[in-house]
C-alpha atoms as a PDB file:
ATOM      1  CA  UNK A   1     -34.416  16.886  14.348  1.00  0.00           C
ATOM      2  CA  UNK A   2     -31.358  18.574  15.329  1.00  0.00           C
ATOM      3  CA  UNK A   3     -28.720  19.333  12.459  1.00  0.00           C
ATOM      4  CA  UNK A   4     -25.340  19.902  13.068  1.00  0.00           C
ATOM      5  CA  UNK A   5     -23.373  23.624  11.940  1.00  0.00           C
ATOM      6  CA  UNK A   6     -22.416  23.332   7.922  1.00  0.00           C
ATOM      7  CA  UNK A   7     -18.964  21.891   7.493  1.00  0.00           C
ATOM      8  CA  UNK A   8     -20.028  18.772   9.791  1.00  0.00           C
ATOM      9  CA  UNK A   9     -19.583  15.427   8.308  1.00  0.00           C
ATOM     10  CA  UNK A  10     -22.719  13.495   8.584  1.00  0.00           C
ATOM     11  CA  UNK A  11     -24.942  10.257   7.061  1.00  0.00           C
ATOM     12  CA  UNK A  12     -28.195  10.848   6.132  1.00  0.00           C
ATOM     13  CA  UNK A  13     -30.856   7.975   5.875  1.00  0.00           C
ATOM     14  CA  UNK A  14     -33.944   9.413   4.262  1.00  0.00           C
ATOM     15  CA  UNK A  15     -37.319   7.519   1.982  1.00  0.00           C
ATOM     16  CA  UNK A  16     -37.159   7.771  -1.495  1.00  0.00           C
ATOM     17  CA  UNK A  17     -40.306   8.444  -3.242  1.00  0.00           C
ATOM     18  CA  UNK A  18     -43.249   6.285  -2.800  1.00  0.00           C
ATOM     19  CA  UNK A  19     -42.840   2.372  -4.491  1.00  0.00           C
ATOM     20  CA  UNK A  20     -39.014   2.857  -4.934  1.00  0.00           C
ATOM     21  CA  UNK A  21     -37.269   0.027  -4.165  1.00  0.00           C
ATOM     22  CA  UNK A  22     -35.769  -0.376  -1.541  1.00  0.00           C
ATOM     23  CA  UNK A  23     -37.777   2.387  -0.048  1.00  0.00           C
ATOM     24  CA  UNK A  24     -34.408   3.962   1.665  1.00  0.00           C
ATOM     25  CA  UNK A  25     -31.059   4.783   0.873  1.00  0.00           C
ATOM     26  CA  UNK A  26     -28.326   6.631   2.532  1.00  0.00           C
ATOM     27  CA  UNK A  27     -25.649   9.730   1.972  1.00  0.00           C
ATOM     28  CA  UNK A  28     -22.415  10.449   3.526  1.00  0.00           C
ATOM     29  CA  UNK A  29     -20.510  13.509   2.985  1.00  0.00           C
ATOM     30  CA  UNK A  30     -19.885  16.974   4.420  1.00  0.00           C
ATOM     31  CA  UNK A  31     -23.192  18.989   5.390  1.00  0.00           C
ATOM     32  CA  UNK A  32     -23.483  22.236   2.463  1.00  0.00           C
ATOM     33  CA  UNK A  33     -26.817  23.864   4.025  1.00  0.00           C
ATOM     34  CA  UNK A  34     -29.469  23.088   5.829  1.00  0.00           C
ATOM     35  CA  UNK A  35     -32.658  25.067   4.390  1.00  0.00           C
ATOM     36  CA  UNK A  36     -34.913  24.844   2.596  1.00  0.00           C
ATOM     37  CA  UNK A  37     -33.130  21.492   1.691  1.00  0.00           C
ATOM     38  CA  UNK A  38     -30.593  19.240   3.213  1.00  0.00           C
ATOM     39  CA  UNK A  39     -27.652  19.592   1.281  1.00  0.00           C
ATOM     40  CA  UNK A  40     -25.052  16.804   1.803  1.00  0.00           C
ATOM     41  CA  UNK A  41     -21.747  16.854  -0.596  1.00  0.00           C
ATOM     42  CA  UNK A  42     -20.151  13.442  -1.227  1.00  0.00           C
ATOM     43  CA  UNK A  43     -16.264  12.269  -1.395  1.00  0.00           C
ATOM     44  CA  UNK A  44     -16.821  12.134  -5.148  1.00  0.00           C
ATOM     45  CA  UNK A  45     -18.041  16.144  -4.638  1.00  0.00           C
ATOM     46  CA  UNK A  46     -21.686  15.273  -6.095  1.00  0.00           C
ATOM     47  CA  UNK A  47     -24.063  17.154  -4.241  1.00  0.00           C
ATOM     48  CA  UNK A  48     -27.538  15.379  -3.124  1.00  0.00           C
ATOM     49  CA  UNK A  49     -30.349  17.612  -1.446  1.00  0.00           C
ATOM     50  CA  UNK A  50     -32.600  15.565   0.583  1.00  0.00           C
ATOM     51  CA  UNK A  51     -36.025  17.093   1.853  1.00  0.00           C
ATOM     52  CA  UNK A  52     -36.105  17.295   5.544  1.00  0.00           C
ATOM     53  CA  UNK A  53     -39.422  15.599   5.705  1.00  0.00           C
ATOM     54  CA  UNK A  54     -37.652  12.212   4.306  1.00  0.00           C
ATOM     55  CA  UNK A  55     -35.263  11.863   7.144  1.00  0.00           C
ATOM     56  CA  UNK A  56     -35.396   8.843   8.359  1.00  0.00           C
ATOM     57  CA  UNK A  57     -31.495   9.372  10.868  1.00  0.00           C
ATOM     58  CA  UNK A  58     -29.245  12.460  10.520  1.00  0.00           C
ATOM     59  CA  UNK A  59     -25.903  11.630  12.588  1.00  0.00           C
ATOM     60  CA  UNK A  60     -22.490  13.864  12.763  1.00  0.00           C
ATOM     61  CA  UNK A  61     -19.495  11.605  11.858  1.00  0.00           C
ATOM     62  CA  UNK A  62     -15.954  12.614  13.272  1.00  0.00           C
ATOM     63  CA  UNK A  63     -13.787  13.609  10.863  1.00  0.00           C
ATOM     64  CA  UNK A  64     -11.970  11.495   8.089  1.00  0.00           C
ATOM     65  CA  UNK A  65      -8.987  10.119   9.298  1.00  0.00           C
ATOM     66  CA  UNK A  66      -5.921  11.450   7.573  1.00  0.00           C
ATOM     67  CA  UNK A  67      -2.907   9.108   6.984  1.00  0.00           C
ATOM     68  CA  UNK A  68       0.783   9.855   7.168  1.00  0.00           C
ATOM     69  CA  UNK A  69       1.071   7.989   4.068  1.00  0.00           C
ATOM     70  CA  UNK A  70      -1.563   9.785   2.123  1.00  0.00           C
ATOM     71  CA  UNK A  71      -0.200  13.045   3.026  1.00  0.00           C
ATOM     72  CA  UNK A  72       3.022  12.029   1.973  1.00  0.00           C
ATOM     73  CA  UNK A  73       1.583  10.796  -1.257  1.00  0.00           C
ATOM     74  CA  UNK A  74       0.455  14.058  -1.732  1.00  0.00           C
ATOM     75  CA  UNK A  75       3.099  16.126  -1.455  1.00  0.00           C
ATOM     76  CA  UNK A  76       5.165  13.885  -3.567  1.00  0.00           C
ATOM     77  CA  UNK A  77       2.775  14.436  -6.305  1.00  0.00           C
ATOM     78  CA  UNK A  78       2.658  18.146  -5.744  1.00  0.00           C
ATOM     79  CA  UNK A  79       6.516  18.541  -5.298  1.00  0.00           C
ATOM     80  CA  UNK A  80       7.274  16.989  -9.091  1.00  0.00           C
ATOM     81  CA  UNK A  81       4.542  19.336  -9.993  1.00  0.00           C
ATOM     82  CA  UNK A  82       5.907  22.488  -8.926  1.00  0.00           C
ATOM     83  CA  UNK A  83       9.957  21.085  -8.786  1.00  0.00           C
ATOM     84  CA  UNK A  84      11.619  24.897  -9.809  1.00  0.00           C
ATOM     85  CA  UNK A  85      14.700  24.549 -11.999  1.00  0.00           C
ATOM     86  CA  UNK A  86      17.235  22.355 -10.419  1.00  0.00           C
ATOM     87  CA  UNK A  87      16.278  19.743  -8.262  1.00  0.00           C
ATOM     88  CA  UNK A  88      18.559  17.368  -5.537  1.00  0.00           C
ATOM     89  CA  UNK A  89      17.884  14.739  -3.368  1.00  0.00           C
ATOM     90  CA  UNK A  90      19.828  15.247   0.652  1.00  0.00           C
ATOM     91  CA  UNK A  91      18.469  12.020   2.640  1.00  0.00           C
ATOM     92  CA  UNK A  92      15.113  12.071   2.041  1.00  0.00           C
ATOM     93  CA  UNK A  93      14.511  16.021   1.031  1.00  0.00           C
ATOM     94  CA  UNK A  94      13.781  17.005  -2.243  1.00  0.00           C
ATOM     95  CA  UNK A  95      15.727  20.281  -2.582  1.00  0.00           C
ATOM     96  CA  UNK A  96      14.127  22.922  -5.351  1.00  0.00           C
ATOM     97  CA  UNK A  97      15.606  25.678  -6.344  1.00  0.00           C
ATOM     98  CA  UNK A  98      13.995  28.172  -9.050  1.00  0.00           C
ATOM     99  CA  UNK A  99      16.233  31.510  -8.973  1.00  0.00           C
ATOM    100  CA  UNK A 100      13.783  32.770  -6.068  1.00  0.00           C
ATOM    101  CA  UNK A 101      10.688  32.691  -8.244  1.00  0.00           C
ATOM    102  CA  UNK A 102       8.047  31.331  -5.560  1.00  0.00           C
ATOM    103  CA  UNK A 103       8.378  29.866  -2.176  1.00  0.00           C
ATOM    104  CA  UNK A 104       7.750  26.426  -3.122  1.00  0.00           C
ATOM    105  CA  UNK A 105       9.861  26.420  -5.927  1.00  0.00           C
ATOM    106  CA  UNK A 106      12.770  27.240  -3.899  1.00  0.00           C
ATOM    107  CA  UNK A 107      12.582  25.306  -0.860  1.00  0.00           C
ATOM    108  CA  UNK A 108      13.149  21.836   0.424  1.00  0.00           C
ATOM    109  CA  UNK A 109      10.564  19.287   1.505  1.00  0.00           C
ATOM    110  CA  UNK A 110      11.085  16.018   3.306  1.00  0.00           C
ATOM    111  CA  UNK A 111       9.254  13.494   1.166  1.00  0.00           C
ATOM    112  CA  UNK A 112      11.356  10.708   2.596  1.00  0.00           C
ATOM    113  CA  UNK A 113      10.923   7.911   5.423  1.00  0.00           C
ATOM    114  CA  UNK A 114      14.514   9.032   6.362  1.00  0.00           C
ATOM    115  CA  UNK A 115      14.639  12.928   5.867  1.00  0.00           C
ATOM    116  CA  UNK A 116      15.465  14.845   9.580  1.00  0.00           C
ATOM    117  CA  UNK A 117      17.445  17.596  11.036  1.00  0.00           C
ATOM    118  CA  UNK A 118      20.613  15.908  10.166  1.00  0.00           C
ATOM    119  CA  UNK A 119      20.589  17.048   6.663  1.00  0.00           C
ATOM    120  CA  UNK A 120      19.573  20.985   7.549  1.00  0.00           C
ATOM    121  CA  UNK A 121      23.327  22.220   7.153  1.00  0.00           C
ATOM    122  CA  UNK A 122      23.697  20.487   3.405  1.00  0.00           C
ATOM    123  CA  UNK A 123      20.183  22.311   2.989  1.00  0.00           C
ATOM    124  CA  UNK A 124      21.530  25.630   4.210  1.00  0.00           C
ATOM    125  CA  UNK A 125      24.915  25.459   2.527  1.00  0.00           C
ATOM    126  CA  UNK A 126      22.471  24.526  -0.826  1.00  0.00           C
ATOM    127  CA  UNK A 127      20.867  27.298  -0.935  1.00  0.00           C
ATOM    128  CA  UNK A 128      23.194  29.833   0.428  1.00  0.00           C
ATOM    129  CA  UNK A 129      25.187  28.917  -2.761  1.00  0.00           C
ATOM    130  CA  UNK A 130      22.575  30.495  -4.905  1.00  0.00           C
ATOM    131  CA  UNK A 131      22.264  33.355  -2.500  1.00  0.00           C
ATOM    132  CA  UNK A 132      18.703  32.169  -1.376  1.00  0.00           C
ATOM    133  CA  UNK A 133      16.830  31.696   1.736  1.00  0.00           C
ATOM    134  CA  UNK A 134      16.937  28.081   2.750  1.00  0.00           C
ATOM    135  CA  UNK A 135      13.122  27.726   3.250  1.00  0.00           C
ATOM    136  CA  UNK A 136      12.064  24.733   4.668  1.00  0.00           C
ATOM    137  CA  UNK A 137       8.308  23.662   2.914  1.00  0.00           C
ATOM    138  CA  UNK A 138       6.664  21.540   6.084  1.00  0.00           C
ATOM    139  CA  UNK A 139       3.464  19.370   5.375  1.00  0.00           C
ATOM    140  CA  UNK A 140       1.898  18.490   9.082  1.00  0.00           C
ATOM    141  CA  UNK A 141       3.777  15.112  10.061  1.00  0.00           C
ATOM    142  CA  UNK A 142       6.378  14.638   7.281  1.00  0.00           C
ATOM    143  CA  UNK A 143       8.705  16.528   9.984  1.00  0.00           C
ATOM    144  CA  UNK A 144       8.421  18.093  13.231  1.00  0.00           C
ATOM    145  CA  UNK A 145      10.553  21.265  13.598  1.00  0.00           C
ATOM    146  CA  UNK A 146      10.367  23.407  16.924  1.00  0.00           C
ATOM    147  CA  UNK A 147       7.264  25.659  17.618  1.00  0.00           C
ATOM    148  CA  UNK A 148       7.915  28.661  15.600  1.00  0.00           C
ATOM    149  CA  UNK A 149       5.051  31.118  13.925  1.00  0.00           C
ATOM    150  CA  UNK A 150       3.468  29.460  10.635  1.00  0.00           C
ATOM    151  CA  UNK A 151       5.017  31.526   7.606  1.00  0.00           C
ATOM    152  CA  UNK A 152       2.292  30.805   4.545  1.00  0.00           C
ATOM    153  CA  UNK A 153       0.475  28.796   6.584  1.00  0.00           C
ATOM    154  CA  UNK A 154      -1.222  26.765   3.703  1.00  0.00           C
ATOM    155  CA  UNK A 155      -4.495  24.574   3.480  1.00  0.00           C
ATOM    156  CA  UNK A 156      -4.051  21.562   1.289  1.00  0.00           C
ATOM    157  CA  UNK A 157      -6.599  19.923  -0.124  1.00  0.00           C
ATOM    158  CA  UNK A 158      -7.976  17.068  -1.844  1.00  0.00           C
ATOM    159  CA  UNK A 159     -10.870  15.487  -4.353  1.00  0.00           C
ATOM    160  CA  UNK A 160     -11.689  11.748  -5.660  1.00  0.00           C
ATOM    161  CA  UNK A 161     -12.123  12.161  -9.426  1.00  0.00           C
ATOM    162  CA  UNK A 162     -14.361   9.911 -10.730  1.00  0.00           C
ATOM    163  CA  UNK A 163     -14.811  10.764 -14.335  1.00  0.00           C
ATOM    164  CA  UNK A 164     -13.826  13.972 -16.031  1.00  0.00           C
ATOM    165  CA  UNK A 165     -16.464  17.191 -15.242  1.00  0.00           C
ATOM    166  CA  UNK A 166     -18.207  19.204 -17.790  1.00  0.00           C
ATOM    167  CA  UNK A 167     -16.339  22.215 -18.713  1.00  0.00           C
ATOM    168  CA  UNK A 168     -17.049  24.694 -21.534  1.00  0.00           C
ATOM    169  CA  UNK A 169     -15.444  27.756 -23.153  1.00  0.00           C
ATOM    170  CA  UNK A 170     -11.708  27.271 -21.851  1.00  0.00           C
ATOM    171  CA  UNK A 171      -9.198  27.617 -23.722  1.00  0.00           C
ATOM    172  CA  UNK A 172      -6.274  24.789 -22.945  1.00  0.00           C
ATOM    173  CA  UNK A 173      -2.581  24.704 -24.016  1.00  0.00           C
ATOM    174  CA  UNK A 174       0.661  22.957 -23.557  1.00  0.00           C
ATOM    175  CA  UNK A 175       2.602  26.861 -22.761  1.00  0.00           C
ATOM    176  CA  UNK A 176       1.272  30.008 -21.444  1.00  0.00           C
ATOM    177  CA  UNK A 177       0.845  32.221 -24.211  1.00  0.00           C
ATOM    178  CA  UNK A 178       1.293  36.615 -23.830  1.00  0.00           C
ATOM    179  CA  UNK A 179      -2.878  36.845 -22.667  1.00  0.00           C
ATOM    180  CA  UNK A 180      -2.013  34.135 -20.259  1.00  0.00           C
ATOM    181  CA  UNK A 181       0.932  35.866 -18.544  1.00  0.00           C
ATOM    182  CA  UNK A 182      -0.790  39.088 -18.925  1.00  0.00           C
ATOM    183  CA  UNK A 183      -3.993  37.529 -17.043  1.00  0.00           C
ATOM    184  CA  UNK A 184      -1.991  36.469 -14.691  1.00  0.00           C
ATOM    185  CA  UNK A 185      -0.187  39.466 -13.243  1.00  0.00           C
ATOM    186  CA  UNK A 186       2.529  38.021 -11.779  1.00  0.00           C
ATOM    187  CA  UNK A 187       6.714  38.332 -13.074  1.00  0.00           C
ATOM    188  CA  UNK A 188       7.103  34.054 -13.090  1.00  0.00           C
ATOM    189  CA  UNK A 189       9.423  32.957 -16.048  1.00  0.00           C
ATOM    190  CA  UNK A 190       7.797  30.705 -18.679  1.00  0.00           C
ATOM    191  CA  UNK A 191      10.428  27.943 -17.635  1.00  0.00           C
ATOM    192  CA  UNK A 192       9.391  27.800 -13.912  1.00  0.00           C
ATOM    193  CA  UNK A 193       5.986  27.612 -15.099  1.00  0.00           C
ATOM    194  CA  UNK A 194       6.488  24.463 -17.637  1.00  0.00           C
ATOM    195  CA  UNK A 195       8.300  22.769 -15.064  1.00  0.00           C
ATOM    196  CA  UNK A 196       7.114  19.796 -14.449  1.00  0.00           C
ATOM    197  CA  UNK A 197       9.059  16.244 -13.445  1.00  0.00           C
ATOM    198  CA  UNK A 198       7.835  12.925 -15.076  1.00  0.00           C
ATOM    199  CA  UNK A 199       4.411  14.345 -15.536  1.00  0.00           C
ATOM    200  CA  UNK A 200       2.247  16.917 -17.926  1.00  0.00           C
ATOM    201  CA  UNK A 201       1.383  20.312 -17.510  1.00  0.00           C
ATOM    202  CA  UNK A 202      -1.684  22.464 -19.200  1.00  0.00           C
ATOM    203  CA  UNK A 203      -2.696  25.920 -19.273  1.00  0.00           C
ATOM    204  CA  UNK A 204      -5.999  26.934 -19.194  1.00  0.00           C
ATOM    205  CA  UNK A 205      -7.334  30.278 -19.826  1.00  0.00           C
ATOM    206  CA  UNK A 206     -11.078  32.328 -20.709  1.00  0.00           C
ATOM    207  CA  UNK A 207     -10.421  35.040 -22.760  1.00  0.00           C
ATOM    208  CA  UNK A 208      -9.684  38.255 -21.325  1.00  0.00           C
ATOM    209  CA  UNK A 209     -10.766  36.776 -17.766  1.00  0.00           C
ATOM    210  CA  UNK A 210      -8.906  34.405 -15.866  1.00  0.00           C
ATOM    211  CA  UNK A 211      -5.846  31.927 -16.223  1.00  0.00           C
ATOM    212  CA  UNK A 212      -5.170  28.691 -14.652  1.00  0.00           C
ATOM    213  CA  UNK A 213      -2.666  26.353 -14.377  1.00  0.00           C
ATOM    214  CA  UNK A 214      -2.406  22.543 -13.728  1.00  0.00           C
ATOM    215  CA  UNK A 215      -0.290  19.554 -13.526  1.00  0.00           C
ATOM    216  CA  UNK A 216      -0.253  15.795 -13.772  1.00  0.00           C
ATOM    217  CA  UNK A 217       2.002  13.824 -12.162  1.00  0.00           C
ATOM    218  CA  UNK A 218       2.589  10.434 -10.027  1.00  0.00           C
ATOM    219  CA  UNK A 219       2.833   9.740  -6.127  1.00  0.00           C
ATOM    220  CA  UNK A 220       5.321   6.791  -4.957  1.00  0.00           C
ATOM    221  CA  UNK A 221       2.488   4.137  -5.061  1.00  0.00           C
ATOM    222  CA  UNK A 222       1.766   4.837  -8.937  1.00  0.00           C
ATOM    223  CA  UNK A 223      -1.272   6.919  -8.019  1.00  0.00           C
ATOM    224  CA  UNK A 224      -2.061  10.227 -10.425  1.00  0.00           C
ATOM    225  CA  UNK A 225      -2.758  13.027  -9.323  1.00  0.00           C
ATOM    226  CA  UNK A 226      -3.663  16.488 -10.918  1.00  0.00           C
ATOM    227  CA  UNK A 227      -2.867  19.183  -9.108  1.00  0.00           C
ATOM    228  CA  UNK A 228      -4.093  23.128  -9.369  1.00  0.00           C
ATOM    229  CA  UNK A 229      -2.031  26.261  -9.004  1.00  0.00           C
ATOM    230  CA  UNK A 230      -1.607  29.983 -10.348  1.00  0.00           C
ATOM    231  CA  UNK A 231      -5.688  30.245 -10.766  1.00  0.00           C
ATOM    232  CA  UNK A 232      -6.644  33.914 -11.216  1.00  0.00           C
ATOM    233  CA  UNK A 233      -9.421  35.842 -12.537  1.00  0.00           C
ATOM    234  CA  UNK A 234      -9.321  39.417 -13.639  1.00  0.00           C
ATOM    235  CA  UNK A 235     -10.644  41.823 -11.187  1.00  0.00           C
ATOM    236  CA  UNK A 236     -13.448  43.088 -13.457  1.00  0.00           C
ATOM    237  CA  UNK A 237     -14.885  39.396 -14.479  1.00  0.00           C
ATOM    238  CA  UNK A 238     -14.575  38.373 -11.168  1.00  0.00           C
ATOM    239  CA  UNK A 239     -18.262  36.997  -9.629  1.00  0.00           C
ATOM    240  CA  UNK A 240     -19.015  35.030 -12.657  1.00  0.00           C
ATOM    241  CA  UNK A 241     -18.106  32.143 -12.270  1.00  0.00           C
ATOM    242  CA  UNK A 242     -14.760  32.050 -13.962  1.00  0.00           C
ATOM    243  CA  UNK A 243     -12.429  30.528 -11.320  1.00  0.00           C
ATOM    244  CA  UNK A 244     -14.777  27.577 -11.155  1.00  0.00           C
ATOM    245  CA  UNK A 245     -14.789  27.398 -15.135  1.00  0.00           C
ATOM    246  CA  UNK A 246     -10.857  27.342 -15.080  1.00  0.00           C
ATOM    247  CA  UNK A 247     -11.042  24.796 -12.479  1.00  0.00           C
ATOM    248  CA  UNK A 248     -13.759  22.213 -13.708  1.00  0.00           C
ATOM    249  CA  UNK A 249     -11.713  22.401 -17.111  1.00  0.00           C
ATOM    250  CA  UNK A 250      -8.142  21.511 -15.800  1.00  0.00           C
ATOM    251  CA  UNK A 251      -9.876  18.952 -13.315  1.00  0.00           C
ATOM    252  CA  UNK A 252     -11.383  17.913 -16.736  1.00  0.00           C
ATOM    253  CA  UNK A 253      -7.884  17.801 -18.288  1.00  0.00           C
ATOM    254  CA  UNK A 254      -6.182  15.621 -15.052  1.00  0.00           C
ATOM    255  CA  UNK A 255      -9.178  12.914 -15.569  1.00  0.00           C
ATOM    256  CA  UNK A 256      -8.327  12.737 -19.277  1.00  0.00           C
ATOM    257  CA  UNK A 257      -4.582  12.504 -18.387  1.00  0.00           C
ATOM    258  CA  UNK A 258      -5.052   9.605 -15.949  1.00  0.00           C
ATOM    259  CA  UNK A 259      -5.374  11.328 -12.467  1.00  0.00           C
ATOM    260  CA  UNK A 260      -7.880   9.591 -10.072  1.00  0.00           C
ATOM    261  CA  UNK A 261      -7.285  12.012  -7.865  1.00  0.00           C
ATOM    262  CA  UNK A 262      -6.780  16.110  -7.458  1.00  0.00           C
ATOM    263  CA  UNK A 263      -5.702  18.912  -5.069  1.00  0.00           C
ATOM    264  CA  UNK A 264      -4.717  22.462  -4.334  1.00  0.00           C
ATOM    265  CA  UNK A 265      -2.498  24.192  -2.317  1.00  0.00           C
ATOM    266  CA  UNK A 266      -4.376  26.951  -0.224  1.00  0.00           C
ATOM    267  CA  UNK A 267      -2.827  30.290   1.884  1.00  0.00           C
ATOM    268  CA  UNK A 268      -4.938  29.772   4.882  1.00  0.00           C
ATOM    269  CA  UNK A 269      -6.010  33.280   4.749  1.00  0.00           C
ATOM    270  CA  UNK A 270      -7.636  33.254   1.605  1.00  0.00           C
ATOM    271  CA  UNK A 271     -11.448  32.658   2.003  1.00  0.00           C
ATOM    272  CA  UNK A 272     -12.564  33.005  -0.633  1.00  0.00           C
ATOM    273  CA  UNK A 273     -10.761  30.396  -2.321  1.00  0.00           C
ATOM    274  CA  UNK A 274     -11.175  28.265   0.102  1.00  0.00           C
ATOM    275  CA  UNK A 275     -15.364  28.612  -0.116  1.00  0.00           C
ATOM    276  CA  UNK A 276     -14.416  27.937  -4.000  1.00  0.00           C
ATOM    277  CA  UNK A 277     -12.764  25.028  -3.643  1.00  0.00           C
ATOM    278  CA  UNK A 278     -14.917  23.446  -0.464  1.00  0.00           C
ATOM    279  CA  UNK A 279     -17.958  24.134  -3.196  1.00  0.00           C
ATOM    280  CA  UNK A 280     -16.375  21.742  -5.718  1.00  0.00           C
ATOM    281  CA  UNK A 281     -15.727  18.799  -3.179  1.00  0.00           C
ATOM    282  CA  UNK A 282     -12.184  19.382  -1.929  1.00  0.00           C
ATOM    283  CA  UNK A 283     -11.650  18.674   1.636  1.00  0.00           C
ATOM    284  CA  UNK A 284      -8.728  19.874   3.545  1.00  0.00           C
ATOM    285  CA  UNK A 285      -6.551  17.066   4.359  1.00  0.00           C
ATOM    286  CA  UNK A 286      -3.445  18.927   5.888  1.00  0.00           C
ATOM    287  CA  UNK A 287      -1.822  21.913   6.227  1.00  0.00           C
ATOM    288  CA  UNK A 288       2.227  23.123   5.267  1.00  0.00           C
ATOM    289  CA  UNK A 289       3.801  26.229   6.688  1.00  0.00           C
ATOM    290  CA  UNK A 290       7.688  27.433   5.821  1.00  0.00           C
ATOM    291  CA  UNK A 291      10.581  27.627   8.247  1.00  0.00           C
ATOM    292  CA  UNK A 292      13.771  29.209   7.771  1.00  0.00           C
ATOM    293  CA  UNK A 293      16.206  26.465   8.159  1.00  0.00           C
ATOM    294  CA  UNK A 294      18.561  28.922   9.978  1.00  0.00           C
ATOM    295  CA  UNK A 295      16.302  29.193  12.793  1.00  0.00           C
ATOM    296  CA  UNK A 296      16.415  25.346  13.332  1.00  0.00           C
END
């Protein structure tokens, strides 16, 4: 039996144990490992191990196809999430702008049927009247600028949430308290942080080891999603298990708030985080990069 490299999509047929009924069943999801068990993580990230010896057909399946629309949903949900301090709508961009705390929350995304290059001047003139860069956030196929090099080049990805995970010994609230800023080591104003449109926004945090930060909110079809950000653990707790803590809690949290769905926003770059994340059942669905509008 040949198995295909971890990562691969594949369907498994394998026999259940002797006088089950029916006597096989099936798995689909992304291949985990390969010894001394089959490891096979589902859309719903549940994780079934199937004993090579019960493999009845192991085939590789291409790659999920990935709709405009859903990608669009997506960012929709992700752009009220993280929507900076004043907001506008130019034909089809949503224009955020956050006193240049964060890329994302100063930059403009085209989360519109109708946003193009006709409104990059009003996006330019926008932002220079704040004295800001006029980034330009980019999910693949919501626009296609000119071939530039990928600033941020970001992995986003996605989970099906089925019912809300087990989660113990996190602390939630509504604000970031002073351990909560201090765990997270970064100078981002309380009010950036809270900022959330039409939606909810928690705060998760283990004590004297790691912060979180997550966010409920709706995509265009009436679709909730929660989505993760500002997830950091303190250098000496790290390799505990504390990132995934922070996360199964606020995933947790976005089930109990109504979200069917999740995601996270990953630099491309960052490995680690993305081994976390592909562990818990997210699956990359697309990637954003920023542009300077000037350069358009």
């Amino acid at each position: 039996m040949q198995v295909p490299p971890a990562g691969t999509r594949v369907i498994i047929r394998y026999r259940l144990p002797a006088g089950s009924e029916p006597p096989l069943t099936d798995v689909i999801g992304h291949l985990l490992a390969d010894y001394p068990k089959l490891q096979v993580r589902t859309k719903h990230g549940e994780i079934v191990d199937v004993d090579p010896a019960d493999v009845v057909v192991l085939k590789a399946l291409p790659p999920k196809t990935v709709r405009t629309a859903d990608i669009r949903k997506l960012e929709y949900a992700a752009a009220l999430a993280w929507p900076g301090l004043e907001r506008r709508w130019v034909d089809g961009w949503l224009l955020r702008a956050a006193n240049g705390h964060t890329h994302r929350g100063n930059s403009a995304v085209p989360l519109g049927f109708d946003a193009d290059a006709s409104a990059i001047p009003t996006i330019i003139d926008f932002y220079a009247e704040r004295g800001l860069t006029p980034w330009l956030s980019l999910p693949d196929r919501l626009f296609r600028p000119p071939e530039r090099p990928p600033h941020l080049e970001t992995v986003v990805m996605a989970i099906e949430l089925d019912g809300p995970p087990e989660a113990s010994g996190v602390l939630l609230a509504g604000s970031p308290d002073a351990e909560w800023l201090r765990l997270l080591q970064r100078e981002l104003p309380v009010e950036v942080l809270t900022a959330v449109v039409d939606g909810e926004v928690v705060f998760a945090t283990v004590p004297g080891a790691g912060v979180g930060r997550a966010a409920v909110t709706t995509a265009p079809d009436g679709g909730r999603w929660v989505g993760l950000s500002s997830v950091r653990v303190d250098e000496a707790a790290r390799g505990r298990g504390v990132a995934r803590r922070l996360c199964t809690a606020l995933l947790a949290w976005g089930v109990e708030s109504g979200a069917t769905r999740g995601y996270v926003q990953v630099l491309a770059d960052n490995a680690v985080a993305l081994h976390l994340y592909e562990s818990m059942g997210f699956v990359p669905q697309h990637r954003s990069r920023y542009l300077d509008a000037r350069s358009l």
